[in-house]
Protein backbone atom coordinates (compact mmCIF):
# COMPACT_ATOMS: atom_id res chain seq x y z
CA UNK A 1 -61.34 5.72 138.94
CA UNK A 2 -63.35 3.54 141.70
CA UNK A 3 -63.76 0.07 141.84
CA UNK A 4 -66.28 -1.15 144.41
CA UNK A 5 -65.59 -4.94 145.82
CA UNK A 6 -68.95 -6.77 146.83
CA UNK A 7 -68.47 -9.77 148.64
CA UNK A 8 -70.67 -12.05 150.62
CA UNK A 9 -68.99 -14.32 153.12
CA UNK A 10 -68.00 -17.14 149.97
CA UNK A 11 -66.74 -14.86 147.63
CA UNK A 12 -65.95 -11.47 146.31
CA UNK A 13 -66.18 -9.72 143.08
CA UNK A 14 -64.69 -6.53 141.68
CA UNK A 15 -67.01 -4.46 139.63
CA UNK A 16 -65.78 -3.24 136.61
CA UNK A 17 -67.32 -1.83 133.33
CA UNK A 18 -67.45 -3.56 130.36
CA UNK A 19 -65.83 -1.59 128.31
CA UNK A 20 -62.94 -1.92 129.98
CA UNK A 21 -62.23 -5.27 129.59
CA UNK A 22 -60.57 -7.12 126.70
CA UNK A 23 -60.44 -10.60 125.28
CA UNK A 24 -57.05 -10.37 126.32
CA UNK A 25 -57.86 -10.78 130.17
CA UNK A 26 -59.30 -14.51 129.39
CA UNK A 27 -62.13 -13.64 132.16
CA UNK A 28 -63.95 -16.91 133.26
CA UNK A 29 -67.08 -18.28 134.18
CA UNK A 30 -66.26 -17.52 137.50
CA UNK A 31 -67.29 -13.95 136.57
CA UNK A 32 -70.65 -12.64 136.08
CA UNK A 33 -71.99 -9.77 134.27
CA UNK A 34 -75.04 -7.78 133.38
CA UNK A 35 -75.69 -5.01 130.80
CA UNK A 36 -73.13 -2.30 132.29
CA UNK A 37 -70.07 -4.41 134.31
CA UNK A 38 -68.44 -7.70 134.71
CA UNK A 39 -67.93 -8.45 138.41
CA UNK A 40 -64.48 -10.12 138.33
CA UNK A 41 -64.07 -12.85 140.82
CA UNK A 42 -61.37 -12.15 143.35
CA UNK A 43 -58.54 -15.03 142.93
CA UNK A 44 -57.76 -14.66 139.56
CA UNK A 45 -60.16 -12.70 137.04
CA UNK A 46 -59.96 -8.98 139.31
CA UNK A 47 -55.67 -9.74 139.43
CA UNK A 48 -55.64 -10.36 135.89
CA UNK A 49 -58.00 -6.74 135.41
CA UNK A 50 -55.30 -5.36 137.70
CA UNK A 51 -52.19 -6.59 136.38
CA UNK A 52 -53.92 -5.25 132.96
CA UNK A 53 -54.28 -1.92 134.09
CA UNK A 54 -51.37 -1.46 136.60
CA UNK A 55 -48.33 -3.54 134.86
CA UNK A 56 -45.86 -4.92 137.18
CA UNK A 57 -46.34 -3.15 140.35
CA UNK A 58 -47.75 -5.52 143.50
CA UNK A 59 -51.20 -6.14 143.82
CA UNK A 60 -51.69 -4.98 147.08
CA UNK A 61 -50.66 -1.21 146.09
CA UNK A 62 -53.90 -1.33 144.13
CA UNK A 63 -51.94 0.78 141.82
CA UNK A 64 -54.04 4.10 141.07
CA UNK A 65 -57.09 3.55 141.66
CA UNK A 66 -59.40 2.95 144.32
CA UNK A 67 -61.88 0.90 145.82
CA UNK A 68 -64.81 0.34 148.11
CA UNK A 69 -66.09 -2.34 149.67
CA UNK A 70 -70.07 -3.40 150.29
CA UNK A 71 -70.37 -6.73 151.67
CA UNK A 72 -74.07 -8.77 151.70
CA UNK A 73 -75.07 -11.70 153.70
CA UNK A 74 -76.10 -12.73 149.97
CA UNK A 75 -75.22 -10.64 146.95
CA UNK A 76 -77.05 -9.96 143.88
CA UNK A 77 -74.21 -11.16 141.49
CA UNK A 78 -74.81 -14.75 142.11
CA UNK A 79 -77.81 -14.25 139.98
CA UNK A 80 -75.96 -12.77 137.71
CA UNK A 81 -75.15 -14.44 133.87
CA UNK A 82 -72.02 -15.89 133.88
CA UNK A 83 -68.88 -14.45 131.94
């Protein structure tokens, strides 16, 4: 599977679909979503998708998946409902 990071130069967000998040996680506000994904904010909502999905191995192995990054001088997810 590939996650795709979009960031603008305040924050980034990891794009995940909906489906695969649970109640569980505790996502926050911080978040956003629309009818398809939740785009976890980076300092704690996309670690707690990752710890979810990898277990105990260190973040920065990214475990097995992988991602892309697309970075905007002012993304679309800030428009975006909140979690």
């Amino acid at each position: 599977m590939t996650y795709t990071f979009y960031s603008d130069p305040g924050h980034a967000w990891l794009r995940v679909p909906l489906s695969e998040i649970t109640a569980e996680m505790g996502i926050s506000a911080y978040s956003y979503r629309d009818n398809k994904y939740a785009y976890l904010e980076e300092d704690c909502d996309a670690y707690k998708f990752i710890r979810t999905v990898c277990g105990n191995v260190s973040v920065s192995t990214w475990c097995t998946f992988h991602t892309k990054h697309v970075r905007h001088e002012r993304t679309f997810i800030r428009e975006l409902s909140s979690y």
